[in-house]
Structure formats: structure tokens, C-alpha cells
Protein backbone atom coordinates (compact mmCIF):
# COMPACT_ATOMS: atom_id res chain seq x y z
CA UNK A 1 -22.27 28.60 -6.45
CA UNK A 2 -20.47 26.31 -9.09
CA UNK A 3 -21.60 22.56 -9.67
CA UNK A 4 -19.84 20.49 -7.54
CA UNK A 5 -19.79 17.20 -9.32
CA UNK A 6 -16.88 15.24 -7.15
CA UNK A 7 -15.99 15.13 -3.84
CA UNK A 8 -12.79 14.55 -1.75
CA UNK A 9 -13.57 12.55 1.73
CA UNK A 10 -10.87 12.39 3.87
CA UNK A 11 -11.69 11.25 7.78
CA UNK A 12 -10.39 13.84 10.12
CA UNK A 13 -10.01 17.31 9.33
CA UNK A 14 -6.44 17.32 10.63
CA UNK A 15 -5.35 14.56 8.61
CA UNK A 16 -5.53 17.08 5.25
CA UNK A 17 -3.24 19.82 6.55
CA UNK A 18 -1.52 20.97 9.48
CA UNK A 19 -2.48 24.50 9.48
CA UNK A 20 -5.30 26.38 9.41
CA UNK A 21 -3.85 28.54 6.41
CA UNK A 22 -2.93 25.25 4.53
CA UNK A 23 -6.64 23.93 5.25
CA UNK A 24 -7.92 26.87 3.67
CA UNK A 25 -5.93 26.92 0.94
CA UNK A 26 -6.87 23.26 0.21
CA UNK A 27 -9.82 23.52 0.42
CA UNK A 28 -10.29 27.10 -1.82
CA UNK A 29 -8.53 25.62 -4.78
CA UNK A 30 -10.65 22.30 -4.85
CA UNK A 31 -13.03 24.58 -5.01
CA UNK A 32 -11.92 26.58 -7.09
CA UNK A 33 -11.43 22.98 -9.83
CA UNK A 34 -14.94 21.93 -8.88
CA UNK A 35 -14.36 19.36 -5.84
CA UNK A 36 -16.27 19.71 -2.53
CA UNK A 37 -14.43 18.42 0.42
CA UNK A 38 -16.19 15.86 3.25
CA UNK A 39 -15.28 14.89 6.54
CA UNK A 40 -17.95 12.19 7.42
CA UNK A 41 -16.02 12.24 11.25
CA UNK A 42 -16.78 15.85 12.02
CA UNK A 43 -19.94 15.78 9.37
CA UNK A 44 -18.35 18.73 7.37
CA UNK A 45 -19.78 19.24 3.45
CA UNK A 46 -17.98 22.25 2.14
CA UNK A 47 -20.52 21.68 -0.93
CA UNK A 48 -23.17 23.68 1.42
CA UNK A 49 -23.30 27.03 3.25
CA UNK A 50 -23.51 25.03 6.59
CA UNK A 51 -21.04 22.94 5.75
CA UNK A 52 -18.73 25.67 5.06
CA UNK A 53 -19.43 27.43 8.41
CA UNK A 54 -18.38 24.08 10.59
CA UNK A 55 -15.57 23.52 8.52
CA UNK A 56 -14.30 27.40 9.40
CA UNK A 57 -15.19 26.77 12.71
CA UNK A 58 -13.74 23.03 13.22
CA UNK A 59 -10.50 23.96 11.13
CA UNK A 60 -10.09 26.85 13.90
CA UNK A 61 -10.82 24.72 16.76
CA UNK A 62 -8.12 22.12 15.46
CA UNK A 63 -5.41 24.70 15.13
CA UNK A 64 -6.34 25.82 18.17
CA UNK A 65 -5.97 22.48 19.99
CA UNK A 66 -2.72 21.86 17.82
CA UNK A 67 -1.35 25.20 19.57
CA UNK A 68 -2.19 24.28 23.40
CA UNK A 69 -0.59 20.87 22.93
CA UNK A 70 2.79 22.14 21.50
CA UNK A 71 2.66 24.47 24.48
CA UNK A 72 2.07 21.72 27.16
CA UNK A 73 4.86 19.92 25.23
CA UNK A 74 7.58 22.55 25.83
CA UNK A 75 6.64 23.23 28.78
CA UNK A 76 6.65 19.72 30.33
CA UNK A 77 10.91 19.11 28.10
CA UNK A 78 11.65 22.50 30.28
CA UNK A 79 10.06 21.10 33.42
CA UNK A 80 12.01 17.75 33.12
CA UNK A 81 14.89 19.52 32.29
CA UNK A 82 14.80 21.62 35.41
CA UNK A 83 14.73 18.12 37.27
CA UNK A 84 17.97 17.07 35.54
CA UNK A 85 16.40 15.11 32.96
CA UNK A 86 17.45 14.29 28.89
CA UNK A 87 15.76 13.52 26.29
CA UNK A 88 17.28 11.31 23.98
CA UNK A 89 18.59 7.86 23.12
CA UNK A 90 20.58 6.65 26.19
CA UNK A 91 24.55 6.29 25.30
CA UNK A 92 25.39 2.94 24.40
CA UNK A 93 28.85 2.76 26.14
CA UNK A 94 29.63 4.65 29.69
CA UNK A 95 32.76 6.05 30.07
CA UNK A 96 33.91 3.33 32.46
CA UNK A 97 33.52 1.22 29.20
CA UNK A 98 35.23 3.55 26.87
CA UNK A 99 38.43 3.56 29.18
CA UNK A 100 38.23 0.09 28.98
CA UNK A 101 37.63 -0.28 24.93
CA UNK A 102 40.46 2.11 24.71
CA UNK A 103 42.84 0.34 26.18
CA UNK A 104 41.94 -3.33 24.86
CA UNK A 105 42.45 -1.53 21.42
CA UNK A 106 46.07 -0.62 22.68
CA UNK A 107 46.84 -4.66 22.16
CA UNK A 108 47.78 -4.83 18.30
CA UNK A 109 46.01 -8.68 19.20
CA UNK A 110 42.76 -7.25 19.76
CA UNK A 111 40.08 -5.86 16.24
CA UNK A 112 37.97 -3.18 16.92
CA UNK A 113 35.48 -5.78 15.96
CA UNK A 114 36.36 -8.08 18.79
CA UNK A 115 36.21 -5.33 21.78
CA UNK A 116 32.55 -4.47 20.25
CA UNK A 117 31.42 -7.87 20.56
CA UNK A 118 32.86 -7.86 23.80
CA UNK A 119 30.94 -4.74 24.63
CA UNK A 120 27.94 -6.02 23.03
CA UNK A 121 27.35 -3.26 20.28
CA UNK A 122 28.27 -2.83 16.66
CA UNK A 123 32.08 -1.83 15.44
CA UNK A 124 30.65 1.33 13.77
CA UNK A 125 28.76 1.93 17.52
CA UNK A 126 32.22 1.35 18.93
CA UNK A 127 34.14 3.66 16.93
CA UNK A 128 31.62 6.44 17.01
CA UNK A 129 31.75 6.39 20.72
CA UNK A 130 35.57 6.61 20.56
């Protein structure tokens, strides 16, 4: 086993990849240019055989996790969309206020800036909408 004279010490395991192939890959080449890796959270030295067996196992367990949560995620946007719900930024005019916007803008009087104050949103909000 090489001399490991430096360390890198990052907190949680997840928070150096997202992966379990880019953890491992990581963690192989600071290996492989002399630098142990620590996680004092999960107690992981990669600078020892033990260390290197929890951080197999933990790095496995966190991709693992990482996959059941993406798959409650979809799951619950397909649910809600079954009810009828969207996802998304609400619209900032209706279509009641559109008609209306519309034809305020037909008076040469009126500035697109004026009818978006009037609405209460921004001119570029105003004209994107229309």
C-alpha cells in the first residue's frame, strides 16, 4: 500500500459525487496521486482496509437511497397528475385578463407599459403573455 501523506475530508459521502461510479473514480485516482479520502460523518478512512470496505459499502447504500427517492419522486408528479394537478410556476395573467390587456392595447392612448402596471406585472411579463 503506498504512503498516504495527505488527506481529503469532505463531510458526507454524497456531497463528493453523485454516483457510485463517479465516487469510485474519485476516490481511485486520489489514490492513485497519494491522497486518502475521510468522511468524519460516516467515519470512512479510505487510508485503511476497513475504511475501504465501509466506504464500498456506504457509497452503495447512498446510491441506493438516491435511486428509491427519484422513484418515489416520479411516482408521486404521475400521481398528482392523475388528480389534475401541474407543476410549475402559476401563469401570471388569466385569460379573462389577457382579453382585457388586449383590448386596452387597441387604444393608441394606452403603453404597453401602462396596461402592465395596471395588471400589476412587468411590460416584458405582459408581452410574453400576449
Amino acid at each position: 500500500m503506498p504512503f498516504v501523506a495527505e488527506s481529503l475530508v469532505v463531510w458526507r459521502l454524497d456531497r463528493l459525487g453523485r454516483s457510485l461510479k463517479d465516487l469510485m473514480q474519485i476516490v481511485s485516482e486520489l489514490e492513485h496521486t497519494g491522497i486518502g479520502f475521510r468522511s468524519p460523518n460516516e467515519s470512512i478512512d479510505t487510508t485503511t482496509a476497513g475504511g475501504k470496505l465501509i466506504f464500498h459499502v456506504f457509497a452503495a447504500l447512498a446510491e441506493f437511497e438516491r435511486s428509491l427517492i427519484q422513484k418515489r419522486t416520479r411516482a408521486g408528479l404521475k400521481a398528482a397528475r392523475a388528480r389534475g394537478r401541474k407543476g410549475g410556476r402559476p401563469k401570471a395573467l388569466t385569460l379573462d385578463q389577457l382579453r382585457k390587456a388586449s383590448a386596452m392595447l387597441l387604444d393608441p392612448k394606452m403603453t404597453k407599459t401602462e396596461v402592465a402596471k395596471h395588471f400589476g406585472v412587468s411590460r416584458v411579463t405582459l408581452h410574453k403573455a400576449l
